[in-house]
C-alpha atoms as a PDB file:
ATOM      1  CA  UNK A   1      57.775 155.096 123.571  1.00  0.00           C
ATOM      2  CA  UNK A   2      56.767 158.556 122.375  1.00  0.00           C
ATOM      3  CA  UNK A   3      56.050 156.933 118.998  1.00  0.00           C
ATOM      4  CA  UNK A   4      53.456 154.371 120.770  1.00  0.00           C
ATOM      5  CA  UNK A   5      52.180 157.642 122.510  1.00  0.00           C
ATOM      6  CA  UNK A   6      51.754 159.546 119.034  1.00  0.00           C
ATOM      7  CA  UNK A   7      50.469 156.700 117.361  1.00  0.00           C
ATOM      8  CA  UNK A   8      47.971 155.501 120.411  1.00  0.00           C
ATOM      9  CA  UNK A   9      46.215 159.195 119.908  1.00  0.00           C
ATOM     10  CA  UNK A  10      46.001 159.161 116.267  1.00  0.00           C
ATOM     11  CA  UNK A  11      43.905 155.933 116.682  1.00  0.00           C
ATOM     12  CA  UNK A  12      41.947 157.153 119.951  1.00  0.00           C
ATOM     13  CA  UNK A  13      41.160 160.897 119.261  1.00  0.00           C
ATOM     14  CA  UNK A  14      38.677 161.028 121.613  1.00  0.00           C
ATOM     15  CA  UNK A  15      41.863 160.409 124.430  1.00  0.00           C
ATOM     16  CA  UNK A  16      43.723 163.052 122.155  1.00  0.00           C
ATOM     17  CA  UNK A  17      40.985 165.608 122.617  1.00  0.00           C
ATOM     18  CA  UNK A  18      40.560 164.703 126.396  1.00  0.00           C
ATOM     19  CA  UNK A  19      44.447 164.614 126.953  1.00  0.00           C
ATOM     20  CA  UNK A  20      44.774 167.860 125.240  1.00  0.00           C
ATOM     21  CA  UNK A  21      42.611 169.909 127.903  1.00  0.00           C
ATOM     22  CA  UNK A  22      45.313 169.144 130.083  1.00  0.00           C
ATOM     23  CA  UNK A  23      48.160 170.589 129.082  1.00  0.00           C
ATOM     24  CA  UNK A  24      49.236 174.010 130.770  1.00  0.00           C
ATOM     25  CA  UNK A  25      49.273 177.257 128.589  1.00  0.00           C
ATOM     26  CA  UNK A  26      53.293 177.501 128.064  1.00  0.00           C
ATOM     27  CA  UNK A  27      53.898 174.572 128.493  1.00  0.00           C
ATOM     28  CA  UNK A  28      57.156 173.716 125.739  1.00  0.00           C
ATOM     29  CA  UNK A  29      56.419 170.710 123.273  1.00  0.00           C
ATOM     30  CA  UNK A  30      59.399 168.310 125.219  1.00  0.00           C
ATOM     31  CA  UNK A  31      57.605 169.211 128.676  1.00  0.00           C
ATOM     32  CA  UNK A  32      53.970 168.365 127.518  1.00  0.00           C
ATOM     33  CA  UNK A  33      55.521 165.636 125.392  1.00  0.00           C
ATOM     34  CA  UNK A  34      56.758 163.545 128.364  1.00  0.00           C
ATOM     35  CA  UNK A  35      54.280 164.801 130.968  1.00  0.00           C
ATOM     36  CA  UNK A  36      51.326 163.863 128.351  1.00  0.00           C
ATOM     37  CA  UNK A  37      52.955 160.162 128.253  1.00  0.00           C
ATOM     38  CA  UNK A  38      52.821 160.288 132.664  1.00  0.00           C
ATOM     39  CA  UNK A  39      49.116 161.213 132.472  1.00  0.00           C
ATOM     40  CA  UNK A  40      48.051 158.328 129.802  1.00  0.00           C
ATOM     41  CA  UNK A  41      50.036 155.943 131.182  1.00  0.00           C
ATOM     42  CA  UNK A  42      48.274 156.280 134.762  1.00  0.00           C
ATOM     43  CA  UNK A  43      45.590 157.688 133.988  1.00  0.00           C
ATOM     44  CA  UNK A  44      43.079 153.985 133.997  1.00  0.00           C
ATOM     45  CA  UNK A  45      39.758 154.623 134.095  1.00  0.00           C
ATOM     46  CA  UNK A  46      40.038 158.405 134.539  1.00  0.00           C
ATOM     47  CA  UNK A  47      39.459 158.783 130.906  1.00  0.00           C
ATOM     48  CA  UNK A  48      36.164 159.855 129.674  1.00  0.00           C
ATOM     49  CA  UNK A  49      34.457 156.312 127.742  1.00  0.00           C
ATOM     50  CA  UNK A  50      32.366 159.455 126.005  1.00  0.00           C
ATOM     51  CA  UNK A  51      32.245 163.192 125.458  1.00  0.00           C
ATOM     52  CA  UNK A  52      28.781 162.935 127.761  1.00  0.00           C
ATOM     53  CA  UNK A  53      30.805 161.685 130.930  1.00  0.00           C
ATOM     54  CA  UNK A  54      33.517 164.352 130.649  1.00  0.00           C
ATOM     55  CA  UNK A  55      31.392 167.104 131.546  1.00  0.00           C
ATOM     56  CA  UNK A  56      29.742 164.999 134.189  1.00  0.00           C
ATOM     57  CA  UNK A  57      32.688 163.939 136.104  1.00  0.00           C
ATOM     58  CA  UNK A  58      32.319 162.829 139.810  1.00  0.00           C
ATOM     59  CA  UNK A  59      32.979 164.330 142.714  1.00  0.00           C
ATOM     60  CA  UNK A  60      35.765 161.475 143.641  1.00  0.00           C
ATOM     61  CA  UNK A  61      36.963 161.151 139.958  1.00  0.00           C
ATOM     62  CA  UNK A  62      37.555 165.071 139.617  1.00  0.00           C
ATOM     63  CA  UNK A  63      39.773 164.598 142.451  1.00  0.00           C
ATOM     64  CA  UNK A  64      41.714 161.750 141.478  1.00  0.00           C
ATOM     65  CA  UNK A  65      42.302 163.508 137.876  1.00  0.00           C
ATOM     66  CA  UNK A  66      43.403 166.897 139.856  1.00  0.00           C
ATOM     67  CA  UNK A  67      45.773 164.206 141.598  1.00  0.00           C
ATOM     68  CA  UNK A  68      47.027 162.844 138.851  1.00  0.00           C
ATOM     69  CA  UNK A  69      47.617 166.284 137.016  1.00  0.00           C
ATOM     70  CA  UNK A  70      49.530 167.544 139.967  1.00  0.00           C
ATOM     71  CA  UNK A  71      51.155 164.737 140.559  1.00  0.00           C
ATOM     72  CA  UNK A  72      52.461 164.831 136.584  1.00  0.00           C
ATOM     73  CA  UNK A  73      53.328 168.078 137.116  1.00  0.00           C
ATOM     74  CA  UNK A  74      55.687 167.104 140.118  1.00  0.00           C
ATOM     75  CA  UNK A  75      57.596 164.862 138.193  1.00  0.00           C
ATOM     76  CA  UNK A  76      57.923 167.176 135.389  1.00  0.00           C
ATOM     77  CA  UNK A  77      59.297 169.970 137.634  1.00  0.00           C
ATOM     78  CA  UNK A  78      61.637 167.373 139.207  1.00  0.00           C
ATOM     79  CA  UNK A  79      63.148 166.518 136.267  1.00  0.00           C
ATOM     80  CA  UNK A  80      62.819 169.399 133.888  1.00  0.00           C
ATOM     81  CA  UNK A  81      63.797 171.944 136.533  1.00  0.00           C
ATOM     82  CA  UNK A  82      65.025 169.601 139.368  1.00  0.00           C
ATOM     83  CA  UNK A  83      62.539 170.213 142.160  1.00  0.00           C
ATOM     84  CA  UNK A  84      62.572 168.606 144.818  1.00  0.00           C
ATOM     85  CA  UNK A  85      60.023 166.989 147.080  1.00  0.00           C
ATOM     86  CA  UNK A  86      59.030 165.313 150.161  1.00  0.00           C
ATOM     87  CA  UNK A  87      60.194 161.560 149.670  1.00  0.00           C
ATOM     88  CA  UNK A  88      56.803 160.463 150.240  1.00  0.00           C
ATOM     89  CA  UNK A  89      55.872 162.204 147.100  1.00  0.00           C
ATOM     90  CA  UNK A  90      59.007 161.618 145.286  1.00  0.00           C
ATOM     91  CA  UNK A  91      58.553 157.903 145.903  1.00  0.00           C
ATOM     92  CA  UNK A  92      54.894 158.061 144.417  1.00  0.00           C
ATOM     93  CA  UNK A  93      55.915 160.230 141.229  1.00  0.00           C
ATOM     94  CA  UNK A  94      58.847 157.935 140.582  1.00  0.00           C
ATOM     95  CA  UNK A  95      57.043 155.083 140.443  1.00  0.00           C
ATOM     96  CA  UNK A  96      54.430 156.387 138.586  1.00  0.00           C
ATOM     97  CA  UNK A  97      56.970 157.510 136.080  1.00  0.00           C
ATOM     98  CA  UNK A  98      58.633 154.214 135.587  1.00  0.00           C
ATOM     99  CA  UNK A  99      59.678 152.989 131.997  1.00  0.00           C
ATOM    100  CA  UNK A 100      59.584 157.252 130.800  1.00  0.00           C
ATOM    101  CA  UNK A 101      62.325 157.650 129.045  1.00  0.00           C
ATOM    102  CA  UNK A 102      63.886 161.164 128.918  1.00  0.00           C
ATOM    103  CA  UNK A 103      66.732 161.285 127.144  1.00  0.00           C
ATOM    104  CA  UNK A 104      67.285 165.133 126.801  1.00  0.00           C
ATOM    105  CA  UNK A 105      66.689 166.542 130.554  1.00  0.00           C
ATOM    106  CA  UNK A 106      68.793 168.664 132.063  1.00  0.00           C
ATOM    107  CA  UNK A 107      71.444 167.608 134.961  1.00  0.00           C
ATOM    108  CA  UNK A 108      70.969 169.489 138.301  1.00  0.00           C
ATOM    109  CA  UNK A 109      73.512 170.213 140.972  1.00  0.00           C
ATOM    110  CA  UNK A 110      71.288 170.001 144.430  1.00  0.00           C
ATOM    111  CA  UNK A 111      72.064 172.100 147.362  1.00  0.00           C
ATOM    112  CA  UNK A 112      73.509 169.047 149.035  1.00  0.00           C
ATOM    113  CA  UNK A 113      75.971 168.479 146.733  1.00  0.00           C
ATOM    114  CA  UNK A 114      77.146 172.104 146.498  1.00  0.00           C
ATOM    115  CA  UNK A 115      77.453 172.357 150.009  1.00  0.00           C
ATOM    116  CA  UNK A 116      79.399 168.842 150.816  1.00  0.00           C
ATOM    117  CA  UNK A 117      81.751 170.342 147.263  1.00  0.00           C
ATOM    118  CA  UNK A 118      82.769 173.300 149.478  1.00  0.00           C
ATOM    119  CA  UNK A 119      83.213 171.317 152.800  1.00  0.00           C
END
C-alpha cells in the first residue's frame, strides 16, 4: 500500500502539497509514513479541489480536518507508542485504520497484562 500512497502523490501534487502541511515537526519518516496513508485514505472531500479553497476553508470543514488530524494522531500513538484510549475512540480509529498495514510497530505490554503476570 505505501507504494499506491507514493505513487498516488507523485500523480496528484496538489494532495502532496496539501498532505504535507500536516505532518507534525518531528515527526520520524515511518510515523508520518503510515499516519499520512490514515489521513488520505479518510480524508473524502476534505481535500482542497484548488489552492483558492485551502485558505478559505469552512467553519464545519476546519473542524472535521482538526478531527481527522487528531484522530490520525490517536491511532498513531496507539500503535507507535501503545496509547490507549476510551473504546469509543478506539473503535472509531480502528476502523478508520482498516486495511493499514504496519509491519514494523513495536509490541506493547499494557498495564493489564503486567498486573494479571504478577497475580
Amino acid at each position: 500500500m505505501a507504494q499506491e500512497v507514493s505513487e498516488y502523490l507523485s500523480q496528484n501534487p496538489r494532495v502532496a502539497a496539501w498532505v504535507e502541511t500536516l505532518r507534525c515537526e518531528g515527526e520520524t519518516d515511518k510515523h508520518w509514513r503510515h499516519r499520512r496513508e490514515f489521513l488520505l485514505r479518510n480524508a473524502g472531500d476534505l481535500v482542497p479541489a484548488t489552492d483558492e479553497t485551502a485558505d478559505a476553508e469552512s467553519g464545519a470543514r476546519t473542524r472535521q480536518l482538526q478531527q481527522l488530524v487528531s484522530f490520525s494522531m490517536a491511532w498513531a500513538n496507539h500503535v507507535f507508542l501503545g496509547c490507549r484510549y476510551p473504546q469509543k475512540v478506539m473503535d472509531k480509529i480502528l476502523s478508520m485504520a482498516e486495511g493499514i498495514k504496519v509491519t514494523d510497530a513495536p509490541i506493547h505490554t499494557t498495564r493489564d497484562e503486567l498486573v494479571a503476570k504478577k497475580g
